[in-house]
Each structure stands twice: as structure tokens, then as C-alpha cells.
Protein backbone atom coordinates (compact mmCIF):
# COMPACT_ATOMS: atom_id res chain seq x y z
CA UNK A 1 -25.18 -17.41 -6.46
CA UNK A 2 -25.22 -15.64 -9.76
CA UNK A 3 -23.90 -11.69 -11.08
CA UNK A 4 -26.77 -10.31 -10.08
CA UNK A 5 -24.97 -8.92 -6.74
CA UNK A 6 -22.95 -7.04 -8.69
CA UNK A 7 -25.36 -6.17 -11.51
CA UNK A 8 -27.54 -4.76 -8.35
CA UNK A 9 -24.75 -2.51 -7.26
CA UNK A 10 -24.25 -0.51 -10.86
CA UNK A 11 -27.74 -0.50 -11.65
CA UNK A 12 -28.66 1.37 -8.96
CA UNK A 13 -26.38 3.59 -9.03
CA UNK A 14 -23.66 2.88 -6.34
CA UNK A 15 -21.18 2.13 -8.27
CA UNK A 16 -20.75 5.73 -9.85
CA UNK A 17 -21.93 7.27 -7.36
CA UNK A 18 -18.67 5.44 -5.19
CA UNK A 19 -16.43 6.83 -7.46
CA UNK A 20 -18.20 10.53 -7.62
CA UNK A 21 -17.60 10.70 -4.29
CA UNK A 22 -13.87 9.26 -4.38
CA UNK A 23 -12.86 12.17 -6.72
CA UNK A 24 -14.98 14.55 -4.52
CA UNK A 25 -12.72 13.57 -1.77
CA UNK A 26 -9.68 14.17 -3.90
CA UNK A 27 -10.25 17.73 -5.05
CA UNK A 28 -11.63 18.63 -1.05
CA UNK A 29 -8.15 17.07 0.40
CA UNK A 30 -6.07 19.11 -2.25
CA UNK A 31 -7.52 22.41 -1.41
CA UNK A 32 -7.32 21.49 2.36
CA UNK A 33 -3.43 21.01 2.11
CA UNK A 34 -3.68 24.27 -0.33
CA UNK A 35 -4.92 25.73 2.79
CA UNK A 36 -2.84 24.63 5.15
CA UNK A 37 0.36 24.92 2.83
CA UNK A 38 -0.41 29.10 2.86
CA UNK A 39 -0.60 28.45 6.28
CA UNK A 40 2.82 27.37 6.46
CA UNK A 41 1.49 24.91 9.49
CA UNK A 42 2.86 21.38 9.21
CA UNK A 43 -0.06 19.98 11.46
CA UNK A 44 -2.95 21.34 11.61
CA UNK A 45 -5.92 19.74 13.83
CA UNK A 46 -10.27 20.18 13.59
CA UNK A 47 -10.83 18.72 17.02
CA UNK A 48 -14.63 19.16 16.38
CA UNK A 49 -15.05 16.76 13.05
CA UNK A 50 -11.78 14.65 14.82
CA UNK A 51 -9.79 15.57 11.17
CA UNK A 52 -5.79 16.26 11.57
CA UNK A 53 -4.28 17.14 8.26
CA UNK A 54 -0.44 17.01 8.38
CA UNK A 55 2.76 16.74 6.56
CA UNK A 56 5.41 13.88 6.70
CA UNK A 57 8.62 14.05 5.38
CA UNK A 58 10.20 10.73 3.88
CA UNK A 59 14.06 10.96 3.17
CA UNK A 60 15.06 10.06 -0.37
CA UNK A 61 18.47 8.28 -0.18
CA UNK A 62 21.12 7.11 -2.71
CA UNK A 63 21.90 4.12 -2.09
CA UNK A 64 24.94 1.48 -2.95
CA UNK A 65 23.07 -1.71 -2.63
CA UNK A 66 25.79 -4.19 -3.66
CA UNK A 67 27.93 -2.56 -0.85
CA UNK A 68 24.83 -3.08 1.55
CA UNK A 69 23.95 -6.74 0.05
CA UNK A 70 28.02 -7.59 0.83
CA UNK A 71 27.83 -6.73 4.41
CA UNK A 72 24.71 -8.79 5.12
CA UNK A 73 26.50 -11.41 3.32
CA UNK A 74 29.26 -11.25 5.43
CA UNK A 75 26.97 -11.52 8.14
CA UNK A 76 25.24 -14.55 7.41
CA UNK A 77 21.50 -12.58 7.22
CA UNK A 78 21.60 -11.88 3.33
CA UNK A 79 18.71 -14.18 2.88
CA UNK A 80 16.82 -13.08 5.96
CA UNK A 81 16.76 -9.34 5.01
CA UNK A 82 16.25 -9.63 1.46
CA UNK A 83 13.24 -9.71 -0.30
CA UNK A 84 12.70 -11.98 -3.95
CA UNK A 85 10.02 -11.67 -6.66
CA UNK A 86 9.32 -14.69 -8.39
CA UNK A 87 9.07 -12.38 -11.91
CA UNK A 88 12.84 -11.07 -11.52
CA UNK A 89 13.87 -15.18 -11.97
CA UNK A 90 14.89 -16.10 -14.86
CA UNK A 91 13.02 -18.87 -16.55
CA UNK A 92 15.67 -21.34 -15.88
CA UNK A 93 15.75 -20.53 -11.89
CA UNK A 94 11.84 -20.14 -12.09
CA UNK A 95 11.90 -24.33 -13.16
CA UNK A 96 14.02 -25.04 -10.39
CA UNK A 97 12.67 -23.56 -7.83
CA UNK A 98 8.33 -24.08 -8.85
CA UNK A 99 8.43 -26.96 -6.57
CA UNK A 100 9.22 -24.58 -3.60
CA UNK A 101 6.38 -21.71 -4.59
CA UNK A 102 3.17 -20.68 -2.66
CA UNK A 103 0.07 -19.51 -5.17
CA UNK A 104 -0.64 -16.35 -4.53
CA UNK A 105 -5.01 -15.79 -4.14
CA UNK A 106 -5.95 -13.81 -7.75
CA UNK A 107 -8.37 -10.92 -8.00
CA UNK A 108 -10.90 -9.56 -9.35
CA UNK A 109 -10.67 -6.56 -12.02
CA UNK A 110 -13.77 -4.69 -13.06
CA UNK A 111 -14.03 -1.88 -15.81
CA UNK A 112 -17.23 0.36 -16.10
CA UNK A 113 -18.48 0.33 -19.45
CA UNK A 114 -19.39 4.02 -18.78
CA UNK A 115 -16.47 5.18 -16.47
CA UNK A 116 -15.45 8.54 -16.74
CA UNK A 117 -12.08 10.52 -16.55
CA UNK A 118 -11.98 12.63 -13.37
CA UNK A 119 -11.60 15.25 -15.73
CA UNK A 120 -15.74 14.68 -17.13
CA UNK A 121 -16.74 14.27 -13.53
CA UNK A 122 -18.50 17.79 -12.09
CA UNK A 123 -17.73 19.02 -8.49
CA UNK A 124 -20.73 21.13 -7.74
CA UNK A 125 -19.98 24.99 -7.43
CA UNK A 126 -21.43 24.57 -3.76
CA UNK A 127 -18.21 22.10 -2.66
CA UNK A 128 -15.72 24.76 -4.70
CA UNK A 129 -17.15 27.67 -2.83
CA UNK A 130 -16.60 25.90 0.93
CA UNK A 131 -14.63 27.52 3.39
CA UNK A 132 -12.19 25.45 5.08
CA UNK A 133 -13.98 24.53 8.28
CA UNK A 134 -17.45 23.37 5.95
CA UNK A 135 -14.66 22.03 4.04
CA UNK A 136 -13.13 19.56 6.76
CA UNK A 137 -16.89 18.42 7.86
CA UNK A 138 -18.02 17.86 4.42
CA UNK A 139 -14.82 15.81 3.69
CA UNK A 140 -15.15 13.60 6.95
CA UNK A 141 -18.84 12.89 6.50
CA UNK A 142 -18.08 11.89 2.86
CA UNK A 143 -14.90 9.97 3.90
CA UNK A 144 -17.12 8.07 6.21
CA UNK A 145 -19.81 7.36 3.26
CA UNK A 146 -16.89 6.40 0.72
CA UNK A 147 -14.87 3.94 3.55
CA UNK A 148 -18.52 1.75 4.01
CA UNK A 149 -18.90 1.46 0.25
CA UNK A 150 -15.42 0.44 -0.21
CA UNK A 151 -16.15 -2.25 2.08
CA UNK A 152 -19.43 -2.87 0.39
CA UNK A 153 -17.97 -3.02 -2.82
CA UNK A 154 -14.72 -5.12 -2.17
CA UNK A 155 -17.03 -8.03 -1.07
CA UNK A 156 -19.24 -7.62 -4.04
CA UNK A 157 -15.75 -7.96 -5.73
CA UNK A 158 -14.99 -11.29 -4.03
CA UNK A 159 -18.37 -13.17 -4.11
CA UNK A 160 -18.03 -12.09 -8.04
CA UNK A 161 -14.43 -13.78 -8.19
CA UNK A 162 -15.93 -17.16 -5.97
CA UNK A 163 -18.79 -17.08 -8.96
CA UNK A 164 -16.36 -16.58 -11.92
CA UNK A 165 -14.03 -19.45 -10.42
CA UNK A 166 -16.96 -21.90 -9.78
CA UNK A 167 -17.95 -21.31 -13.30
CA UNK A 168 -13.85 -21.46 -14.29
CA UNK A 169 -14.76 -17.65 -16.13
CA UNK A 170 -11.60 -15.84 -16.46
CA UNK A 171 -13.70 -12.88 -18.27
CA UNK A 172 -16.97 -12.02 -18.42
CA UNK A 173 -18.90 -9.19 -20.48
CA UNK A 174 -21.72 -7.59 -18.94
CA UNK A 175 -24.08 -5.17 -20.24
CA UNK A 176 -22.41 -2.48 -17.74
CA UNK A 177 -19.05 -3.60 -17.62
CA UNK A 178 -16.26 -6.42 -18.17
CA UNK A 179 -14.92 -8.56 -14.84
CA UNK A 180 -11.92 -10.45 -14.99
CA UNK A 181 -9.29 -13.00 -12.95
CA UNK A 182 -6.06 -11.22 -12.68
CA UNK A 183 -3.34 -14.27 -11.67
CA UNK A 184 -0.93 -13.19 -9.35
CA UNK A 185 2.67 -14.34 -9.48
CA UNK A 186 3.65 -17.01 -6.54
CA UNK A 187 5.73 -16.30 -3.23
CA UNK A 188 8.55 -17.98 -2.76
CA UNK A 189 11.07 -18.39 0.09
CA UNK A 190 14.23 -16.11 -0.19
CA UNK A 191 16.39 -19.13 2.20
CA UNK A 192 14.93 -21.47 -0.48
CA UNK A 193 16.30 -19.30 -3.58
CA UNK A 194 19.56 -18.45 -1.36
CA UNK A 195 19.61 -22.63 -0.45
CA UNK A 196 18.79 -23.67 -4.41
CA UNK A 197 20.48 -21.19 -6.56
CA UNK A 198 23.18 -19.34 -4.01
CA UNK A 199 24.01 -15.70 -3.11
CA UNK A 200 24.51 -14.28 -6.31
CA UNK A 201 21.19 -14.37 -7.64
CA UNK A 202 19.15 -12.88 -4.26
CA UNK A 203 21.94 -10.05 -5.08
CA UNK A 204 20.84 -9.68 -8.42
CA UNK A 205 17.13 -9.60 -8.11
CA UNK A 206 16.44 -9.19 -4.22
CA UNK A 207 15.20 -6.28 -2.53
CA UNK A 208 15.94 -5.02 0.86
CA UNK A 209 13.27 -5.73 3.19
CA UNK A 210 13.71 -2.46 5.38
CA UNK A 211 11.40 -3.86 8.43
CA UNK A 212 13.61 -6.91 8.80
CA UNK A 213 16.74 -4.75 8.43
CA UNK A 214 15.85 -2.82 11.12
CA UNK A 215 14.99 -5.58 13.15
CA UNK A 216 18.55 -7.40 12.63
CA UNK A 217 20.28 -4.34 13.47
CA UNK A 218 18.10 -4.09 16.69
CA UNK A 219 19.54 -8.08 16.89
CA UNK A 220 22.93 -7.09 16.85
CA UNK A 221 23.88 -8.98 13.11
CA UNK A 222 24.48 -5.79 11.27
CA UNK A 223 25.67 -2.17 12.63
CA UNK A 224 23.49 1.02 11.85
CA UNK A 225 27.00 2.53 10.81
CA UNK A 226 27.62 -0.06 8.45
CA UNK A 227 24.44 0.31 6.14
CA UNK A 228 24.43 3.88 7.16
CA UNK A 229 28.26 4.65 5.36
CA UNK A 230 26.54 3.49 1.68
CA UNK A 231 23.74 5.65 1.89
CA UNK A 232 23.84 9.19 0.64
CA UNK A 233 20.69 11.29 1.57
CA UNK A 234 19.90 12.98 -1.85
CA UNK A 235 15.96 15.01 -0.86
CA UNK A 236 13.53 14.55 1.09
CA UNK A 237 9.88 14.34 -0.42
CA UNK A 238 6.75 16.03 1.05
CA UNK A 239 3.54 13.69 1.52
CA UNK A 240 0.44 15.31 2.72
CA UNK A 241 -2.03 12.98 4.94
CA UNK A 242 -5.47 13.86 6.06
CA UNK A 243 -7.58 11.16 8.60
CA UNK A 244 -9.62 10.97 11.62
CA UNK A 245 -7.63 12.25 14.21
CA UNK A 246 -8.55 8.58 16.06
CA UNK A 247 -7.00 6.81 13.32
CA UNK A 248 -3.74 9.03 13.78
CA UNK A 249 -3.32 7.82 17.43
CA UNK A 250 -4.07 3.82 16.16
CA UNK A 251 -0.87 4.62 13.85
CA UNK A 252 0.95 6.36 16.65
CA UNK A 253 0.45 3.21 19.10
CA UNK A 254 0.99 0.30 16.19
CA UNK A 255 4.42 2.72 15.69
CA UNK A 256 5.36 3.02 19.24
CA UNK A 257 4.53 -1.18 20.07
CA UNK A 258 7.38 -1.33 17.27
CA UNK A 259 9.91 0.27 18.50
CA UNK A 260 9.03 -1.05 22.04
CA UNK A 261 9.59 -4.45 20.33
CA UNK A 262 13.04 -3.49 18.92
CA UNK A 263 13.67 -1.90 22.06
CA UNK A 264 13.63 -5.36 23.50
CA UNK A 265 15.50 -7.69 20.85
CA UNK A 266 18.37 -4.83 21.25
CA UNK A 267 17.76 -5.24 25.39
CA UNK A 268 17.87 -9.59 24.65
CA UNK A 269 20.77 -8.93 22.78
CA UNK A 270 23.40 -7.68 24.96
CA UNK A 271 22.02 -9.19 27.94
């Protein structure tokens, strides 16, 4: 195989006409939510093009993490709920532990010689001037256009990358455009950092890992209460979504197996 997969896809026009569409998308979804945020309607559903548009609240905490990162110390779990990037090691800590990492798979970056700022792209008068029901079709049939050459395009993107490390290319200058490896930094084992280098430096440069926090409170290692008394709710912040209403009830069951599954270590626990 050669470029000329990719060289295919921007010649004829696919490429920008992909991200035309994505920026469509983006101006139709704002002036949906404008639309629903006049209608002071937190949910609002278009059963006939299967759209729900909603807004979801996420709580915006402040939060004492050394307090939190003591109590899961105590605990024995420090290393189970936290979280370590291999960038926040120092260089020292990085040398003793690069026997221990896992390569992380790079990707593939591509810049349009001839991109434009959203700003220089033109949304025809004809999408401006839709009222909100055209609006919701028009948005679904183009979300379902813009999802297929997403796909199209992010394995265009990897039989590029599979060419470019066959060739060992880390950049390449095309005619239309410039394509290059971006390395990604290595995983590495939080036990391993906590086994090599101790507690104090998962303190200093882990993260909490908030699914596996959950799930060792649902365990029984660590009270709600405890985490609970060094967190101090400071806002909440609005996020608007809008998706097939099918894909909303995917989300709903993938959230509700969850907490079926926590449901059950908590059950295990005090069995």
C-alpha cells in the first residue's frame, strides 16, 4: 500500500467536506439548546427523528486530596485507586521504573494544507433560517452522514500510520497536507511505582481514579463519609447533550449494569 488512500479522500473532496459538515453540526446543536434553553425545558424529546436534547448537571467540588490520598493510605488501597502518568515522574523515577512500562500504540496527526477557521467556513442562509423541528431532522440526517465518515476517515488515518511505520516516516509532506507519528507516553503500573519508589510519590503525582473509588467503597475499604468530609461542593456546571434517543437508552443500560455491579460487591461484602 501507498498514500494514495488518503490522497483519494482530500482530492475528492471528503475531507472538507467532513469537516463542513462537523461545524454545520456545531452551529445547528447551539441554536437547538438556544431553543430549548428559552424553553426553560431540561429534556426535551423529537420522538419522530429519535433526537433527545437534554441538560446534565456535573457537580464541581473542592477538593483536599492529600486528606483523601491519607485515608486510602491508611487503608491499604492507595495504589489501587490512584491513577500515575508516566510524564509527572521525574527523570530519575522514570530510569527506574522503564523496565516496568507498557508502549503506548502512537497516532496519526494530519493538517490540511488548506484548512479553514470555523470562522471562514459559510453556513448557508437556508440552515440559519430552520425552524426547530427542520432543525432536529436536518441535524440527525447530517449527524448520521458525519458519524460514517468519521469512521471512514479514522481508518484512512490508520492504514496511513501502518504505511508511514513500514517506511519508518515520522513526517511526511504532501501536496495537500503534512501527516505525522505523534509518540505517546508509556503506561505504567501504579502497584509497580507504589512497590519501586513508595507512597510518597503516587501522592505527589497520582490522580484519583473515581471509577475504582467508587468501586472500593462499594467493597467496603473506604467509607463514602470519609472521602465525602474533604470535599466541598463549590458549582455545578451545565453540559448540554444532543443524540439519538436509542443511543440515550444504550447509556442508560451501560449506567444501570454499573450500579447493578456495585450493587453486588456491596451485597458480597457484608455477606
Amino acid at each position: 500500500m501507498d498514500y494514495r488512500v488518503l490522497k483519494e479522500f482530500i482530492d475528492n473532496g471528503s475531507y472538507r467536506e467532513m469537516k463542513e459538515v462537523e461545524y454545520k453540526l456545531k452551529v445547528m446543536k447551539d441554536s437547538i439548546r438556544a431553543y430549548q434553553e428559552n424553553s426553560n425545558r431540561k429534556r426535551m424529546e423529537w420522538k419522530k427523528y429519535g433526537v433527545v436534547g437534554k441538560f446534565i448537571g456535573f457537580k464541581r467540588y473542592s477538593t483536599d486530596l492529600q486528606s483523601i490520598y491519607e485515608i486510602l493510605e491508611n487503608h491499604g488501597v492507595i495504589h489501587l485507586v490512584l491513577k500515575v502518568k508516566w510524564t509527572k515522574l521525574t527523570t530519575e523515577e522514570q530510569k527506574k521504573l522503564f523496565k516496568f512500562v507498557v508502549p503506548s500504540p502512537p497516532h496519526l496527526r494530519f493538517v490540511h494544507t488548506c484548512s479553514k477557521n470555523s470562522n471562514e467556513i459559510l453556513i448557508p442562509q437556508d440552515i440559519i433560517q430552520l425552524n426547530i423541528d427542520d432543525c432536529v431532522r436536518e441535524w440527525k440526517d447530517l449527524k448520521c452522514f458525519f458519524d460514517r465518515k468519521i469512521i471512514q476517515w479514522n481508518s484512512i488515518k490508520k492504514l496511513t500510520l501502518v504505511e508511514m511505520m513500514r517506511r519508518h516516516d515520522t513526517n511526511v509532506n504532501f501536496s495537500f497536507g503534512k501527516a505525522a507519528i505523534i509518540k505517546t507516553s508509556p503506561k505504567i503500573s501504579t502497584t509497580v511505582v507504589y512497590k519501586e519508589c513508595g507512597a510518597q510519590v503516587i501522592k505527589n503525582v497520582g490522580h484519583i481514579d473515581h471509577n475504582k473509588l467508587i468501586e472500593y467503597i462499594a467493597k467496603g475499604f473506604v467509607r463514602k463519609s470519609e472521602v465525602n468530609q474533604f470535599q466541598k461542593l463549590i458549582g455545578i456546571d451545565l453540559r448540554y447533550y444532543l443524540m439519538e434517543i436509542r443511543k440515550e437508552e444504550n447509556s442508560r443500560q451501560v449506567i444501570q449494569n454499573e450500579k447493578n455491579h456495585l450493587s453486588e460487591l456491596s451485597r458480597m461484602t457484608y455477606e
